[in-house]
C-alpha atoms as a PDB file:
ATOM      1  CA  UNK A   1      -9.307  46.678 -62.847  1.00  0.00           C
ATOM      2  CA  UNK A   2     -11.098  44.016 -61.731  1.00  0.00           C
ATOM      3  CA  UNK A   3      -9.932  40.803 -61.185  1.00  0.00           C
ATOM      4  CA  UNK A   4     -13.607  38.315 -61.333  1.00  0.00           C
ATOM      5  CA  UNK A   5     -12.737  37.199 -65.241  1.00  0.00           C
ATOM      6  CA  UNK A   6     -11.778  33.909 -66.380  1.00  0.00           C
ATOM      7  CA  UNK A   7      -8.418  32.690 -67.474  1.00  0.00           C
ATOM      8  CA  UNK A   8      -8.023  31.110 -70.265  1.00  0.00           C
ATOM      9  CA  UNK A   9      -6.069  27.518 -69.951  1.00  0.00           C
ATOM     10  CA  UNK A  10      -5.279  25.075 -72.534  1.00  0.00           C
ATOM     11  CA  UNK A  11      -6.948  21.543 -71.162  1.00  0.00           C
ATOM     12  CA  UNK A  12      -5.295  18.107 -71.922  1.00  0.00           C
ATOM     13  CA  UNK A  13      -8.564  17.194 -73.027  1.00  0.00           C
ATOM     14  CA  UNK A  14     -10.447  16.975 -76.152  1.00  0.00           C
ATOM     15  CA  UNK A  15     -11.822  20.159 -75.892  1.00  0.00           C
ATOM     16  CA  UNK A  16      -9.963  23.262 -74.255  1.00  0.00           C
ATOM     17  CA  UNK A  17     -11.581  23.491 -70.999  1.00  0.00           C
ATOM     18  CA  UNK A  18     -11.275  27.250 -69.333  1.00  0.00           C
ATOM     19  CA  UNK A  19      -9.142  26.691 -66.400  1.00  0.00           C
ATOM     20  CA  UNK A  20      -9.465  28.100 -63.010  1.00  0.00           C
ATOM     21  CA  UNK A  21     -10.823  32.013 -62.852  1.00  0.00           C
ATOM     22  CA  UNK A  22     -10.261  35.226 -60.930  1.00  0.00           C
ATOM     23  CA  UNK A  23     -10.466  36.966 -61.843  1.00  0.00           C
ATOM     24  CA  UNK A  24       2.077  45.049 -43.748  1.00  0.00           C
ATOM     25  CA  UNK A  25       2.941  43.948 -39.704  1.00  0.00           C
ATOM     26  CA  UNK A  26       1.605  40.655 -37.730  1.00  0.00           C
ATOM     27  CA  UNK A  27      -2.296  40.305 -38.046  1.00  0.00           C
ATOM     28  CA  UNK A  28      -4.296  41.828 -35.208  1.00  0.00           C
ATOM     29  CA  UNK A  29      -6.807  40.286 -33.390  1.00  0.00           C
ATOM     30  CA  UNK A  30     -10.172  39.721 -35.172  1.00  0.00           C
ATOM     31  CA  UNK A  31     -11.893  43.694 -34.771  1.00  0.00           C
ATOM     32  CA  UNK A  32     -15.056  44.723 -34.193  1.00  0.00           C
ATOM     33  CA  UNK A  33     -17.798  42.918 -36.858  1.00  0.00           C
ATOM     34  CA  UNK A  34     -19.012  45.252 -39.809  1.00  0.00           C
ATOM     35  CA  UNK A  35     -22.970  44.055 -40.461  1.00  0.00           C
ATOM     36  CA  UNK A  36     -24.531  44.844 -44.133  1.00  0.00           C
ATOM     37  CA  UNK A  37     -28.062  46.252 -44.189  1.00  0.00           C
ATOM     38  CA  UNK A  38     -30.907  44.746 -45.844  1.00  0.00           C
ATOM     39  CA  UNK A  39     -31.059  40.779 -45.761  1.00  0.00           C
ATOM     40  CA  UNK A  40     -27.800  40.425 -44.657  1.00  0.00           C
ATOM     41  CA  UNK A  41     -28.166  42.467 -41.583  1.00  0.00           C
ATOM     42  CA  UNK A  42     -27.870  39.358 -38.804  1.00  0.00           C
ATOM     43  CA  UNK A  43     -24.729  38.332 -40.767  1.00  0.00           C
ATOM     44  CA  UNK A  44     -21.158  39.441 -39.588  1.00  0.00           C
ATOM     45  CA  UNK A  45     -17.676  40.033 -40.673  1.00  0.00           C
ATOM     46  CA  UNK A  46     -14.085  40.605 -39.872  1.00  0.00           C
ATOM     47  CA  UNK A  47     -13.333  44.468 -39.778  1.00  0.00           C
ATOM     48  CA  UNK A  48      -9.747  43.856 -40.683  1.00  0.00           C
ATOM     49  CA  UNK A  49     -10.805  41.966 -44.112  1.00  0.00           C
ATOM     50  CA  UNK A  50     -11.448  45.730 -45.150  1.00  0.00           C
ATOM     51  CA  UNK A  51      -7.921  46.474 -44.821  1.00  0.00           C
ATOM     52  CA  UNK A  52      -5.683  43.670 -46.615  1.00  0.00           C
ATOM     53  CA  UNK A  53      -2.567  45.358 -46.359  1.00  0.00           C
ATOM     54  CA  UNK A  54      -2.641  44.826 -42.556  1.00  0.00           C
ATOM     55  CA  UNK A  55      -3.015  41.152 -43.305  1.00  0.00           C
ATOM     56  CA  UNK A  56       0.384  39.392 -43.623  1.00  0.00           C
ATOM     57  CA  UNK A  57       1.494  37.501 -40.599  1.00  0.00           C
ATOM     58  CA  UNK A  58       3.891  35.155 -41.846  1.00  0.00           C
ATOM     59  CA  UNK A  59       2.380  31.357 -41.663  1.00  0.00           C
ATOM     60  CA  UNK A  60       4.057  28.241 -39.679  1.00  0.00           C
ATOM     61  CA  UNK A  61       5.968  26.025 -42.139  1.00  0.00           C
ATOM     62  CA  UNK A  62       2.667  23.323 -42.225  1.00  0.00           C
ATOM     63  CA  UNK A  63      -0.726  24.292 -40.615  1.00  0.00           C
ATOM     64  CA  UNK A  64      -4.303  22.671 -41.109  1.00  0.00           C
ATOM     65  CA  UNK A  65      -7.555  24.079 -41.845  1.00  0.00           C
ATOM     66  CA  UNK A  66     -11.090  22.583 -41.360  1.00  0.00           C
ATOM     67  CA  UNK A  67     -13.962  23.149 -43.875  1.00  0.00           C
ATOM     68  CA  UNK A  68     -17.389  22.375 -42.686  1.00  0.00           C
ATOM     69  CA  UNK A  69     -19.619  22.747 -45.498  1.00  0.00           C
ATOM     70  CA  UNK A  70     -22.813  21.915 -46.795  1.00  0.00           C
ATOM     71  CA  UNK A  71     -22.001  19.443 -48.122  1.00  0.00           C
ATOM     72  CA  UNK A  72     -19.764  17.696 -45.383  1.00  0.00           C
ATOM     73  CA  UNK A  73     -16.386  18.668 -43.793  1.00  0.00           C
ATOM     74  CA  UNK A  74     -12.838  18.256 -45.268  1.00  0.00           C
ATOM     75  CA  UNK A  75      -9.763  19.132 -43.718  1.00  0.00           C
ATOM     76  CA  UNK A  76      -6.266  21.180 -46.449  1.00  0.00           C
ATOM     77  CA  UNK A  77      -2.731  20.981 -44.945  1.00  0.00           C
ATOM     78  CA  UNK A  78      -0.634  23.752 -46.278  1.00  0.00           C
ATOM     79  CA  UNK A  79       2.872  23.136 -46.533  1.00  0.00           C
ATOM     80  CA  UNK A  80       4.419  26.991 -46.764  1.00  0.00           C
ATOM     81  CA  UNK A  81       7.839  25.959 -48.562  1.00  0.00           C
ATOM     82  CA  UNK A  82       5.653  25.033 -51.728  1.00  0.00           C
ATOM     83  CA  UNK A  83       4.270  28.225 -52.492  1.00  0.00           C
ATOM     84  CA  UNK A  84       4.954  30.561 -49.509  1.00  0.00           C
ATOM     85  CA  UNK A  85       3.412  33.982 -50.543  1.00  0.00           C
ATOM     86  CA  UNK A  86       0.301  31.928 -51.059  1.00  0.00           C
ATOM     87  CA  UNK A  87       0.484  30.499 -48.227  1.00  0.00           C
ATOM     88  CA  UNK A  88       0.856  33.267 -45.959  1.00  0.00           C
ATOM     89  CA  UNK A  89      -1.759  34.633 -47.493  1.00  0.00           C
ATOM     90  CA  UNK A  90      -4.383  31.730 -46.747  1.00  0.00           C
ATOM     91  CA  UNK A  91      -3.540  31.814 -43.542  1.00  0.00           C
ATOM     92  CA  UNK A  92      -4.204  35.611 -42.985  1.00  0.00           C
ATOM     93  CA  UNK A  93      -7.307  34.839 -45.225  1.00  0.00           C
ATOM     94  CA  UNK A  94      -8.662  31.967 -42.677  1.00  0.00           C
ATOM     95  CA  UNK A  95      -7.289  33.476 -39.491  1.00  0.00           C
ATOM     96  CA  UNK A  96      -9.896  36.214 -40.587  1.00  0.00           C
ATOM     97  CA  UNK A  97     -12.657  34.314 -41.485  1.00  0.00           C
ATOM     98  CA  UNK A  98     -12.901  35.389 -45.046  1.00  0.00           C
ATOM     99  CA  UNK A  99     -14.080  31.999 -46.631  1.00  0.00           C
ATOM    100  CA  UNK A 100     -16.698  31.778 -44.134  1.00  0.00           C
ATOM    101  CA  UNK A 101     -20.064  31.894 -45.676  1.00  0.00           C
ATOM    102  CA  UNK A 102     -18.597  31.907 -49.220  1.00  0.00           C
ATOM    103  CA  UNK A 103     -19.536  29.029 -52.227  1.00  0.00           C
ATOM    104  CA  UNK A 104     -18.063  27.153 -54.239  1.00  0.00           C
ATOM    105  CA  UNK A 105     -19.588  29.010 -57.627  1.00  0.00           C
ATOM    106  CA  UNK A 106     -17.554  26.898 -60.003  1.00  0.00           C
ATOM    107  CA  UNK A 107     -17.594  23.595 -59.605  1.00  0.00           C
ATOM    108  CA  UNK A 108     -16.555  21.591 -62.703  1.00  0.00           C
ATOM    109  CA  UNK A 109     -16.491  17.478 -62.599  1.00  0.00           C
ATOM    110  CA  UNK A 110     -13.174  16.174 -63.481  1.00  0.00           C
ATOM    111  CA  UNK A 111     -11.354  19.555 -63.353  1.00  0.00           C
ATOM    112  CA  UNK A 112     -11.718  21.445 -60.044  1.00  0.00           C
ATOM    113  CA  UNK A 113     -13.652  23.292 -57.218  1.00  0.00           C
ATOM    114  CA  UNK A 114     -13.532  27.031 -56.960  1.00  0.00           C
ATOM    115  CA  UNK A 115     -14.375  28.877 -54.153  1.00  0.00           C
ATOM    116  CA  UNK A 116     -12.478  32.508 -52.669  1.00  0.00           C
ATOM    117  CA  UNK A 117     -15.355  35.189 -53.508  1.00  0.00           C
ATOM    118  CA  UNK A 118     -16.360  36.721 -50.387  1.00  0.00           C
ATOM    119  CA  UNK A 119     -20.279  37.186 -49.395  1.00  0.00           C
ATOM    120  CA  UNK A 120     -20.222  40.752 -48.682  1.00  0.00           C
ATOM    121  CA  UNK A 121     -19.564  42.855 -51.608  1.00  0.00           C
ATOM    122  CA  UNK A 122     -17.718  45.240 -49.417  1.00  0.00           C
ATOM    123  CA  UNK A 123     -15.218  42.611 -48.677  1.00  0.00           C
ATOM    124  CA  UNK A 124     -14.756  41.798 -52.180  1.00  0.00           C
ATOM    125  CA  UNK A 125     -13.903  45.367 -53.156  1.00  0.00           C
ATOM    126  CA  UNK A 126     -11.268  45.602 -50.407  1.00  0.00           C
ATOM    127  CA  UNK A 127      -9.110  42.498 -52.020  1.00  0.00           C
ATOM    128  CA  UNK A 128      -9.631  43.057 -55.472  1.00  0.00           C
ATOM    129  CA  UNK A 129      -6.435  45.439 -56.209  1.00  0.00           C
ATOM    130  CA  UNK A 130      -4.769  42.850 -53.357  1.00  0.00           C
ATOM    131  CA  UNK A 131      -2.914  41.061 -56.139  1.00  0.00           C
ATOM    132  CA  UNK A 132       0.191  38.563 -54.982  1.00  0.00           C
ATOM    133  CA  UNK A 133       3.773  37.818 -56.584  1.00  0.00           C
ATOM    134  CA  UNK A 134       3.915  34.547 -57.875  1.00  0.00           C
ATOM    135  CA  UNK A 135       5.306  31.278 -56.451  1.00  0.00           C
ATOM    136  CA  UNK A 136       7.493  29.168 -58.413  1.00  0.00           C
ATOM    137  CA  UNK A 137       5.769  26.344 -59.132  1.00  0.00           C
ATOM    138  CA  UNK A 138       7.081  23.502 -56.517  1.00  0.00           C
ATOM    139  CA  UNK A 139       4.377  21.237 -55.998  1.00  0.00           C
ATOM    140  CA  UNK A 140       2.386  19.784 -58.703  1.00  0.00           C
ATOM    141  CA  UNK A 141      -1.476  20.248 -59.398  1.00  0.00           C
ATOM    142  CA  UNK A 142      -2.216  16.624 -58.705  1.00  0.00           C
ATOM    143  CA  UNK A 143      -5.786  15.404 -57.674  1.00  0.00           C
ATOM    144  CA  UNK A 144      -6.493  17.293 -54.024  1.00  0.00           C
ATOM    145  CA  UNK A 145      -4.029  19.898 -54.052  1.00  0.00           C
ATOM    146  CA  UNK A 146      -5.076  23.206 -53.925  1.00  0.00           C
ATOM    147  CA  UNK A 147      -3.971  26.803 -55.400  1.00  0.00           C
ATOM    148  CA  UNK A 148      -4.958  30.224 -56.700  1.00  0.00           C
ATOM    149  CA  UNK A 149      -6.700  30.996 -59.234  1.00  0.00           C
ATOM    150  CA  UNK A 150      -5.392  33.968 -61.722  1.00  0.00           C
ATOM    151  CA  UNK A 151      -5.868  35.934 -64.156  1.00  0.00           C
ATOM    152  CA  UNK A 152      -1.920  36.053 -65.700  1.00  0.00           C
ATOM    153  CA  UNK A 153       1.149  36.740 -64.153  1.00  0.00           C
ATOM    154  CA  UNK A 154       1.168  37.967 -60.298  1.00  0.00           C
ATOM    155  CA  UNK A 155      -2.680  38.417 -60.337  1.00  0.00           C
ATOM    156  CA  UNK A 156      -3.125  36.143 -57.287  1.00  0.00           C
ATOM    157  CA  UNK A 157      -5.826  37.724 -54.654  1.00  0.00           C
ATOM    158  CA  UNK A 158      -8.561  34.907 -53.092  1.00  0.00           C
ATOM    159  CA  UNK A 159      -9.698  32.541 -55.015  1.00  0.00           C
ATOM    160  CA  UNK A 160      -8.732  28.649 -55.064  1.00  0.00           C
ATOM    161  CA  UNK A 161      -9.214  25.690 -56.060  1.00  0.00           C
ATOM    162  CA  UNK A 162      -9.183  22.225 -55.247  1.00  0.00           C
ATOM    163  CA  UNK A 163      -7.838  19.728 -58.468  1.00  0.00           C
ATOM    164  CA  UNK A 164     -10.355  16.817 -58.878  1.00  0.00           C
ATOM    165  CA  UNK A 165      -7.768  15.237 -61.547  1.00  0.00           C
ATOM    166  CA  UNK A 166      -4.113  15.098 -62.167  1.00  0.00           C
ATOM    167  CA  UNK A 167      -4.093  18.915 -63.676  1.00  0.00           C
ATOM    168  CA  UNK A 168      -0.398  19.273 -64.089  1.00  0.00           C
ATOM    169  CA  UNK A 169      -0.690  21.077 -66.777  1.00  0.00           C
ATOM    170  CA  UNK A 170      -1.186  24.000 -64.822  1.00  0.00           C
ATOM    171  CA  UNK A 171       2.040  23.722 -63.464  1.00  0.00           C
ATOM    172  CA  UNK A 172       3.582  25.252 -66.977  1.00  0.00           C
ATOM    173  CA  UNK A 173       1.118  27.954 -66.506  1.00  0.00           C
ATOM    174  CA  UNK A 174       2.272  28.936 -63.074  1.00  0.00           C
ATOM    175  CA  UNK A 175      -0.415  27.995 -60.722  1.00  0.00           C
ATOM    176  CA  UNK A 176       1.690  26.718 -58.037  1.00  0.00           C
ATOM    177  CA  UNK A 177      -0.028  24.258 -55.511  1.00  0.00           C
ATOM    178  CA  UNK A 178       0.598  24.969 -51.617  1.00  0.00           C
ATOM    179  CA  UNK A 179      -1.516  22.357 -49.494  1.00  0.00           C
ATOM    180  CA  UNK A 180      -3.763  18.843 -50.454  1.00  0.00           C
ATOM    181  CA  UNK A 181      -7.195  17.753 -49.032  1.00  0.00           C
ATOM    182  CA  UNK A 182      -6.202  15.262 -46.240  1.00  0.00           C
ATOM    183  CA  UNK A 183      -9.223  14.179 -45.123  1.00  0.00           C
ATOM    184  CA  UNK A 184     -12.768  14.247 -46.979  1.00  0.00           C
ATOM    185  CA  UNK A 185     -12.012  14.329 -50.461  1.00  0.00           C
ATOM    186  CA  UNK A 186     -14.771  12.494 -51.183  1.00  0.00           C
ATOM    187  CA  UNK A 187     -16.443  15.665 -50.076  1.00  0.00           C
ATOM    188  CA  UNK A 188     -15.057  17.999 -52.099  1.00  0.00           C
ATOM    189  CA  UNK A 189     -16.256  15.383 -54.732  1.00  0.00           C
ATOM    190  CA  UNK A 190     -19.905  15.701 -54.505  1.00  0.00           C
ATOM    191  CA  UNK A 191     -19.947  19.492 -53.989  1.00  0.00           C
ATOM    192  CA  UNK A 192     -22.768  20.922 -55.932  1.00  0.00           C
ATOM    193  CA  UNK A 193     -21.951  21.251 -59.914  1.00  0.00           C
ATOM    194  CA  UNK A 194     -24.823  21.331 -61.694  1.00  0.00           C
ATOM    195  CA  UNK A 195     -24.438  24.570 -63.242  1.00  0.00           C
ATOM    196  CA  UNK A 196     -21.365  23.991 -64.548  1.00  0.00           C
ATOM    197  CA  UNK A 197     -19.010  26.836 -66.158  1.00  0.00           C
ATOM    198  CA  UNK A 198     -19.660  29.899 -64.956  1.00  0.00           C
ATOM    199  CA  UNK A 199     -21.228  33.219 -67.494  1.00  0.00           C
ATOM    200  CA  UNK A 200     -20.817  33.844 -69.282  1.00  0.00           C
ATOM    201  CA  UNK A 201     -19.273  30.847 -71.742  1.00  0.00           C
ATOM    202  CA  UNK A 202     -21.925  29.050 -69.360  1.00  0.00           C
ATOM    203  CA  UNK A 203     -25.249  28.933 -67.249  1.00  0.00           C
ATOM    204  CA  UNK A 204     -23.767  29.236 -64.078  1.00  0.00           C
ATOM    205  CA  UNK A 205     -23.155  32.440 -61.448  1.00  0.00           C
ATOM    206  CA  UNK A 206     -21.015  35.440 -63.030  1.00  0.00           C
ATOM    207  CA  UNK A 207     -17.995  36.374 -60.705  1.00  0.00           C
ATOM    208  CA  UNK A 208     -18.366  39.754 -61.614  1.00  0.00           C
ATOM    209  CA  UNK A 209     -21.951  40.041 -60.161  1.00  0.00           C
ATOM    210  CA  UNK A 210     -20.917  37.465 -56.717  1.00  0.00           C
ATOM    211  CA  UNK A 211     -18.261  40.387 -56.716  1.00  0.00           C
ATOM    212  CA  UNK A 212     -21.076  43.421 -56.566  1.00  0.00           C
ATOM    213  CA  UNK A 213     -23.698  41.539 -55.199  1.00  0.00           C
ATOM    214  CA  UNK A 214     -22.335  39.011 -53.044  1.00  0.00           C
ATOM    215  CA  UNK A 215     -24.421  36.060 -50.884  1.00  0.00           C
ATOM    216  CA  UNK A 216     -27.759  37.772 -51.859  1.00  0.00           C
ATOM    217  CA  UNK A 217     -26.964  37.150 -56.137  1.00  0.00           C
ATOM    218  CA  UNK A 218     -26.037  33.394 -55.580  1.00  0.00           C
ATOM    219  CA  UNK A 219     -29.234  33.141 -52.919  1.00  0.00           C
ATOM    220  CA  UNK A 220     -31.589  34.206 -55.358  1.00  0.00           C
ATOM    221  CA  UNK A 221     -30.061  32.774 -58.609  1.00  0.00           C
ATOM    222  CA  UNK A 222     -27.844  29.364 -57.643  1.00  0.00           C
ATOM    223  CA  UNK A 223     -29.765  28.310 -54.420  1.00  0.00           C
ATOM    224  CA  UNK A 224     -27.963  24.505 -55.151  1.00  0.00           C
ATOM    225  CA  UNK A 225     -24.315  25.557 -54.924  1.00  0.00           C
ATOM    226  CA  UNK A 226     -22.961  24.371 -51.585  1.00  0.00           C
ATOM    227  CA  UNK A 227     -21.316  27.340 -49.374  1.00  0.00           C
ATOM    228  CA  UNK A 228     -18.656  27.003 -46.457  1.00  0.00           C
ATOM    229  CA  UNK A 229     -20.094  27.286 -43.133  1.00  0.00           C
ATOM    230  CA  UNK A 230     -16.725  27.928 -41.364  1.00  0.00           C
ATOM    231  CA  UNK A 231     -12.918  27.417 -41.929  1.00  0.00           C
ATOM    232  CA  UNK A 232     -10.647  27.016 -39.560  1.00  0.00           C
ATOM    233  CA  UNK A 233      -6.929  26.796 -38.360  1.00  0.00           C
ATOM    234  CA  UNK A 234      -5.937  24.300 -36.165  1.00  0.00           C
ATOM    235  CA  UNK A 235      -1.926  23.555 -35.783  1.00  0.00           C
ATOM    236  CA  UNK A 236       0.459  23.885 -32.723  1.00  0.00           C
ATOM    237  CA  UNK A 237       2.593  26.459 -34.137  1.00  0.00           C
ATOM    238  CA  UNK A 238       2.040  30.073 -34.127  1.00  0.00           C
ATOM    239  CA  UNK A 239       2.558  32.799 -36.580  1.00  0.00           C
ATOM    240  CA  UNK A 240       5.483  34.702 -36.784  1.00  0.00           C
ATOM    241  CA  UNK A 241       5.332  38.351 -37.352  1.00  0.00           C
ATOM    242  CA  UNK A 242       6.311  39.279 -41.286  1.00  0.00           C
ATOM    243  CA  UNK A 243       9.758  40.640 -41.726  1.00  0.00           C
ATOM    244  CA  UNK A 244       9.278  44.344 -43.026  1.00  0.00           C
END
């Protein structure tokens, strides 16, 4: 089963907005790069994003990561007692690089940013069955915190978002927040939304097709949406091996 579809969320607005979508040992050092053919051929990625079960060092208690975007640069502190399966699991993510290169394909004004499909199709495939237990809900979904998107209970794989408003709301649905935008939220506030909800209740990019058909569908469909050009850890503390 596939995990691109939308969730369904009741919005405290006037109209019921669709909420956010989705759809092993220390981590080793970054492997050897896996290139795709065809247009994507100068591009490179993480060989151990093909295998996420290998993925799950566990994270320091608060770390930082730097975006630099298209659009600007913004910096996410995670604070792993609010949600920490989620955020072990970022930090595996952007130890590896996976967000680098990827968009931010729904982008609604008022609501939130979503980003967490990978480029490469291949990538994609590997972390679709990846699914995570939920967090309790801890932290609320205030304007700048992030979480994962889902698709129901314990559906959790890649994709976030970033809350433009107060969504708490979402907290009674389970989407449990584990970091906030600490720097450059104004940003994340001008990323590219101009095609609004995605397909198909809308004109903009299908997750199932970024999921197939990666950097080269948004390229040649969406060339506005902004895209990450790196992410980043920075924090004094290392990881700490996962307890089997």
């Amino acid at each position: 089963m596939h995990h691109y579809g939308k969730i369904l969320i009741l919005a405290a607005w006037c109209v019921a907005l669709p909420a956010a979508a989705q759809t092993p040992g220390p981590a080793k050092k970054p492997g050897p790069a896996a290139k795709l053919p065809g247009p994507e051929k100068a591009t490179a990625f993480d060989r151990a994003l093909l295998h996420p079960e290998t993925l799950r060092a566990k994270a320091p208690e608060t770390y930082d990561v730097k975006f630099v975007t298209t659009a600007g640069d913004f910096t996410i502190k995670v604070t792993r007692v609010w949600a920490p399966v989620g955020a072990d699991r970022f930090y595996n993510l952007v130890r590896h690089h996976f967000y680098d290169g990827a968009a931010f394909f729904r982008v609604l004004q008022g609501f939130m940013a979503q980003f967490g499909l990978s480029p490469y199709p291949e990538v994609s495939h590997a972390w679709e069955q990846a699914t995570l237990k939920d967090d309790p809900v801890v932290q609320s979904n205030l304007r700048g915190y992030i979480t994962y998107a889902m698709a129901g209970p314990n559906t959790r794989t890649t994709q976030v978002f970033i809350n433009y408003g107060n969504n708490q709301r979402l907290d009674h649905d389970g989407f449990a927040a584990f970091g906030m935008v600490t720097e450059g939220m104004d940003v994340v506030d001008k990323l590219y939304g101009g095609y609004g909800e995605g397909a198909p209740g809308g004109r903009g990019p299908d997750q199932g097709l970024i999921g197939t058909r990666g950097r080269v569908y948004l390229q040649q469909n969406f060339p506005h949406l902004d895209t990450i050009k790196s992410a980043s850890l920075f924090t004094s503390a290392p990881a700490t091996p996962a307890s089997k």
